[in-house]
C-alpha atoms as a PDB file:
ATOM      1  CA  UNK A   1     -21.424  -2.863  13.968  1.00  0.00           C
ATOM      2  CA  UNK A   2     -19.190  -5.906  12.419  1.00  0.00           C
ATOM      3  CA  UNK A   3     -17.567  -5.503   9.457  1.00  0.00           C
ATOM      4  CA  UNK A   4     -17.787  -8.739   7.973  1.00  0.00           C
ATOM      5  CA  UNK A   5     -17.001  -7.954   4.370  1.00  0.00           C
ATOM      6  CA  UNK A   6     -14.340  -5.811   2.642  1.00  0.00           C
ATOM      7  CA  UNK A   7     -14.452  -5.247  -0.823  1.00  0.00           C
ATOM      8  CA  UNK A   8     -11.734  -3.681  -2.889  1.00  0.00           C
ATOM      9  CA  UNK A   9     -12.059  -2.748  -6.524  1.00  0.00           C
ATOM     10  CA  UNK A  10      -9.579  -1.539  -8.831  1.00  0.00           C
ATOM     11  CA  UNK A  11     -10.353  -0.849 -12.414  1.00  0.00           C
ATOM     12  CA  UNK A  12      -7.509   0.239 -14.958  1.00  0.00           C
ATOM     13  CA  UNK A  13      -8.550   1.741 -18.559  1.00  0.00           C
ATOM     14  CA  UNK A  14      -5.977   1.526 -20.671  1.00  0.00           C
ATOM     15  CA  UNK A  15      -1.789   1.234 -19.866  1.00  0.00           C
ATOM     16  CA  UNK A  16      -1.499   4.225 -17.563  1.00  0.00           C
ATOM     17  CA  UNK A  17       2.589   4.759 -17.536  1.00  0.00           C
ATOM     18  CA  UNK A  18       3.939   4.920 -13.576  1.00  0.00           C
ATOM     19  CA  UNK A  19       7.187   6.066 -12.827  1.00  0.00           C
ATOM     20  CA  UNK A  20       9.158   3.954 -10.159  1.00  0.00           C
ATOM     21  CA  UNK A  21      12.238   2.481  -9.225  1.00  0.00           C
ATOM     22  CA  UNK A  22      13.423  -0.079 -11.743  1.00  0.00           C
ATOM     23  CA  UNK A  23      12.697  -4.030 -10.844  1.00  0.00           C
ATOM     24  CA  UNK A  24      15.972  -5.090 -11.576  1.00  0.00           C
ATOM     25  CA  UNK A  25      17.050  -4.645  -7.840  1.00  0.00           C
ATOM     26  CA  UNK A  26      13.831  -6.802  -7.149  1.00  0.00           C
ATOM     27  CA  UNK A  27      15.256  -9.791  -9.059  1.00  0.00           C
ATOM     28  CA  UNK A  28      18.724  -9.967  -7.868  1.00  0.00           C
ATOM     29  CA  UNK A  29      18.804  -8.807  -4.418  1.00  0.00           C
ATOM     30  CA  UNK A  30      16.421  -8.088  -1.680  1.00  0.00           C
ATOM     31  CA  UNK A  31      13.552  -5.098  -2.465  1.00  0.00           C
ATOM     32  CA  UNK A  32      11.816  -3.393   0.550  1.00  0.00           C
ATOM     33  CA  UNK A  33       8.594  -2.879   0.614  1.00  0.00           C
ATOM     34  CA  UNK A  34       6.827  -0.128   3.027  1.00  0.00           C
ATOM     35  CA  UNK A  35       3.055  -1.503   4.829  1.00  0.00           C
ATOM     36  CA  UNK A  36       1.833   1.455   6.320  1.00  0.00           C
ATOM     37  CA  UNK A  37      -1.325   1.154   8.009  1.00  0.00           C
ATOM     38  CA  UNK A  38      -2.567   4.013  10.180  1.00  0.00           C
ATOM     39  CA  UNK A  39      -3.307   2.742  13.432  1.00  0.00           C
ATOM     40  CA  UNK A  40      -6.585   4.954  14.031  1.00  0.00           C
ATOM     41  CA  UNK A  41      -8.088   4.545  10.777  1.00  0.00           C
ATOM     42  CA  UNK A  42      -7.901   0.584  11.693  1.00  0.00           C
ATOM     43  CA  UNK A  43      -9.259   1.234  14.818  1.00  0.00           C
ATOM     44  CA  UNK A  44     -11.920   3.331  13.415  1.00  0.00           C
ATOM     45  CA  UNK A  45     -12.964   0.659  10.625  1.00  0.00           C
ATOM     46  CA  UNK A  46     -12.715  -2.153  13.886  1.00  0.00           C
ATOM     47  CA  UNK A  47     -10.180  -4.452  11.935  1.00  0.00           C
ATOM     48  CA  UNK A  48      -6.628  -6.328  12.252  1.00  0.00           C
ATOM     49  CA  UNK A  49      -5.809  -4.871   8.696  1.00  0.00           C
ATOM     50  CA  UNK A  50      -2.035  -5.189   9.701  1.00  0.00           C
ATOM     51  CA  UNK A  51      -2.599  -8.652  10.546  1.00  0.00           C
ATOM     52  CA  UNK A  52      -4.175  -9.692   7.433  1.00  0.00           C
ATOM     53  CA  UNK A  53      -1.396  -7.944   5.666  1.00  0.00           C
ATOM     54  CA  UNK A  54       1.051  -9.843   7.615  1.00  0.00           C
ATOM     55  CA  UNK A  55      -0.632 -13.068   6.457  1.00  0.00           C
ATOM     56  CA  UNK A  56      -1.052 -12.347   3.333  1.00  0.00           C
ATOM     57  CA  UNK A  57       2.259 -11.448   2.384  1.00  0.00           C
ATOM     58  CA  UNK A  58       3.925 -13.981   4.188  1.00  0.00           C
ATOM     59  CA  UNK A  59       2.648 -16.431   2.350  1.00  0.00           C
ATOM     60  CA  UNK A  60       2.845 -14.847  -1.310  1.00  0.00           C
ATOM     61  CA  UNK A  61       6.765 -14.430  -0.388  1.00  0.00           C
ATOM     62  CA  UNK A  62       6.928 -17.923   0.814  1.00  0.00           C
ATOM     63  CA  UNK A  63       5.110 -19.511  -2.110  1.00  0.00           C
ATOM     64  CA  UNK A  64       6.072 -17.544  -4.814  1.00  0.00           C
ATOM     65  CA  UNK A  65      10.043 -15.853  -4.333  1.00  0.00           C
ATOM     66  CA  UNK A  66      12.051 -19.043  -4.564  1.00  0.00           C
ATOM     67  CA  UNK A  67      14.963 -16.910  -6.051  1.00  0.00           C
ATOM     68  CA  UNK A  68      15.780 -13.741  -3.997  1.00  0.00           C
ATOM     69  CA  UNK A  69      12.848 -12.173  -1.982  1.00  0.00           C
ATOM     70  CA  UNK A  70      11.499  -8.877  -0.298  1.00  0.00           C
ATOM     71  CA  UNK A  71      12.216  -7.040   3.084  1.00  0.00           C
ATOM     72  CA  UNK A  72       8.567  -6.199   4.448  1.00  0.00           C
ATOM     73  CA  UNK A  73       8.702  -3.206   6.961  1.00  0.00           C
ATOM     74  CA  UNK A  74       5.362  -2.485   8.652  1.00  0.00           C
ATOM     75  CA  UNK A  75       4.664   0.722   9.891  1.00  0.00           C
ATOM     76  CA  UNK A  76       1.542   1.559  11.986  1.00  0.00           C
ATOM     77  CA  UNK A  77       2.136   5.506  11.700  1.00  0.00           C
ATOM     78  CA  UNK A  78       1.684   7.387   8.869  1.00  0.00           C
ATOM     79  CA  UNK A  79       3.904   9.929   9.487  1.00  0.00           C
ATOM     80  CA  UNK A  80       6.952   7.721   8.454  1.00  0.00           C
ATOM     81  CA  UNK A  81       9.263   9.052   5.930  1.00  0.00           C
ATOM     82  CA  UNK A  82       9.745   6.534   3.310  1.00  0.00           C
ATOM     83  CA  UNK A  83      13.550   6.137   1.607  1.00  0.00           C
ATOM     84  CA  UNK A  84      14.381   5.702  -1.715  1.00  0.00           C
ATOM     85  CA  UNK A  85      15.836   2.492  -0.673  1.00  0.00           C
ATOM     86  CA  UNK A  86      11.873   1.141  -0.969  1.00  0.00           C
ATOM     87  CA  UNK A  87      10.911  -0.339  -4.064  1.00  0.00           C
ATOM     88  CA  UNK A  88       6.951   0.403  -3.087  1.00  0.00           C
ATOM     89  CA  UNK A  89       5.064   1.058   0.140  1.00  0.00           C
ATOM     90  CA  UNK A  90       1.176   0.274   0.237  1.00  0.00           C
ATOM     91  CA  UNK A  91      -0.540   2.038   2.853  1.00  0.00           C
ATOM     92  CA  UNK A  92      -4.336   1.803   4.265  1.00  0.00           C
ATOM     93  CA  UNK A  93      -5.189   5.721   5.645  1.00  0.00           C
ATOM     94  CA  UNK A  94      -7.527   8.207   5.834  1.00  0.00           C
ATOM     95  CA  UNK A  95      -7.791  10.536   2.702  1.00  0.00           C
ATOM     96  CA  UNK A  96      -5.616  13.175   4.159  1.00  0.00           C
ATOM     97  CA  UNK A  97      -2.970  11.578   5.709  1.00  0.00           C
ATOM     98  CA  UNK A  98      -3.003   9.386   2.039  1.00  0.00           C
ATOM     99  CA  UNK A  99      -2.090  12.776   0.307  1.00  0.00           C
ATOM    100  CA  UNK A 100       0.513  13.721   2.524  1.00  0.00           C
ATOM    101  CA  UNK A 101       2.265  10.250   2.321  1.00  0.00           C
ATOM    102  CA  UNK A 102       2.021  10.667  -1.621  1.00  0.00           C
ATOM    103  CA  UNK A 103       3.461  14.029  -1.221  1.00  0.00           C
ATOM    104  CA  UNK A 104       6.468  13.251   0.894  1.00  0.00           C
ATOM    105  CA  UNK A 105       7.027   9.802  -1.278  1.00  0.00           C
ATOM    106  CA  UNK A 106       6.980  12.095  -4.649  1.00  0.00           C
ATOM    107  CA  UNK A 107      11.407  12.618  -4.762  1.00  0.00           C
ATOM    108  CA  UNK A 108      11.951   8.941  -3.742  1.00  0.00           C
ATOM    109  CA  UNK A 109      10.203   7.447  -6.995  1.00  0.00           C
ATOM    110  CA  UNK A 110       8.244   4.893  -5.219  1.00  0.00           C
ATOM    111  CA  UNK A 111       5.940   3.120  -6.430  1.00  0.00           C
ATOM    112  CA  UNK A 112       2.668   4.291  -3.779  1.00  0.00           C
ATOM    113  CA  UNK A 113       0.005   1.685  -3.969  1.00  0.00           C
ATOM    114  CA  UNK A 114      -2.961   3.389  -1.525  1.00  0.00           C
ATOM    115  CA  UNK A 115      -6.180   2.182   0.525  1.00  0.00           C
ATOM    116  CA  UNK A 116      -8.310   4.880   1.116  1.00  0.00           C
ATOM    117  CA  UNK A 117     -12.037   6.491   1.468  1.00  0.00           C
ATOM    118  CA  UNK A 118     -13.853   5.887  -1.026  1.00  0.00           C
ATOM    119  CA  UNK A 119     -14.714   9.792  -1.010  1.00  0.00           C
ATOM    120  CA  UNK A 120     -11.259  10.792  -2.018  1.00  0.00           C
ATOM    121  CA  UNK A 121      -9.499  12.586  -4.703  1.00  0.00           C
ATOM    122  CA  UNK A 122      -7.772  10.115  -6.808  1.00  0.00           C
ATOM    123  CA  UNK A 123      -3.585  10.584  -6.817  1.00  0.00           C
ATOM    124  CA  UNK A 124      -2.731  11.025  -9.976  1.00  0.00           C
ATOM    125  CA  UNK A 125      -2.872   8.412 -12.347  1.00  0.00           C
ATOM    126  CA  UNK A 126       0.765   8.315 -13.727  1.00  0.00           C
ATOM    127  CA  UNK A 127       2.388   8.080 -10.028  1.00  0.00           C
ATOM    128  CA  UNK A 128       0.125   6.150  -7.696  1.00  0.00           C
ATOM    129  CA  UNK A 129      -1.891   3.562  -7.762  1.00  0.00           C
ATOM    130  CA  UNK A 130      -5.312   4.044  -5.594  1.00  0.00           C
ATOM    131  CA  UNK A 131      -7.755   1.466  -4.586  1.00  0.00           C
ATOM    132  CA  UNK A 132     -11.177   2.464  -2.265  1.00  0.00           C
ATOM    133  CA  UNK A 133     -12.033   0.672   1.242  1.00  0.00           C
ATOM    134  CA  UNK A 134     -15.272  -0.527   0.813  1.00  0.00           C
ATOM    135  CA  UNK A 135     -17.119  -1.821   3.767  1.00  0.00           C
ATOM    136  CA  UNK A 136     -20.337  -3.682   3.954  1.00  0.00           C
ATOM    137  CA  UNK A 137     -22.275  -4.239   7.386  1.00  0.00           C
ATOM    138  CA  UNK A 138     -24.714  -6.420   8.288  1.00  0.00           C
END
């Protein structure tokens, strides 16, 4: 089967309060930013996800940080242990290996924005930010 669609959806009720690192960092210096993709859920959903994330944050950096900018690390494991020196790591895993990420992330005060199963327990709502893979085949 060929993916040949991916659909992510994201809907926000209200002003949901998320603890994180301040942005001031962000503005003035370099910020870090954590892509953590796990290599066998990409394998498993047949996709380059890394390389689309590659792309697509090149070129948001490159068009829109005139002033300053962002250290990307990418990470195809997700047994990495994140340091507070991240602003915010977005990661594309399974549904368990999404909770344990959020739970070793949870004394650093990142900001955890996470692609998972559509099947999975939300992270709460005040710490995380959680979008579902979606795939369509034809």
């Amino acid at each position: 089967m060929r993916l040949s669609a991916l659909s992510l959806s994201l809907v926000l009720c209200g002003f949901v309060p998320v603890q994180a690192n301040d942005f001031s960092s962000f503005l003035s210096a370099n910020a870090s930013l954590a892509v953590v993709v796990d290599y066998e859920y990409m394998a498993i959903h047949r996709q380059n996800i890394m390389a689309h994330f590659e792309k697509i944050l090149s070129d948001v950096i490159r068009e829109n940080m005139k002033n300053g900018g962002i250290n990307v690390r990418y990470f195809t494991w997700n047994s990495v242990k994140i340091k507070k020196d991240f602003l915010a790591a977005i990661t594309v895993a399974d549904c368990e290996s999404t909770w344990n990420f959020y739970k070793t992330t949870q004394q650093t005060s990142i900001l955890l924005i996470a692609i998972t199963d559509s099947d999975c327990p939300r992270l709460p709502l005040n710490r995380a930010l959680m979008v579902s893979y979606i795939y369509i085949c034809f």
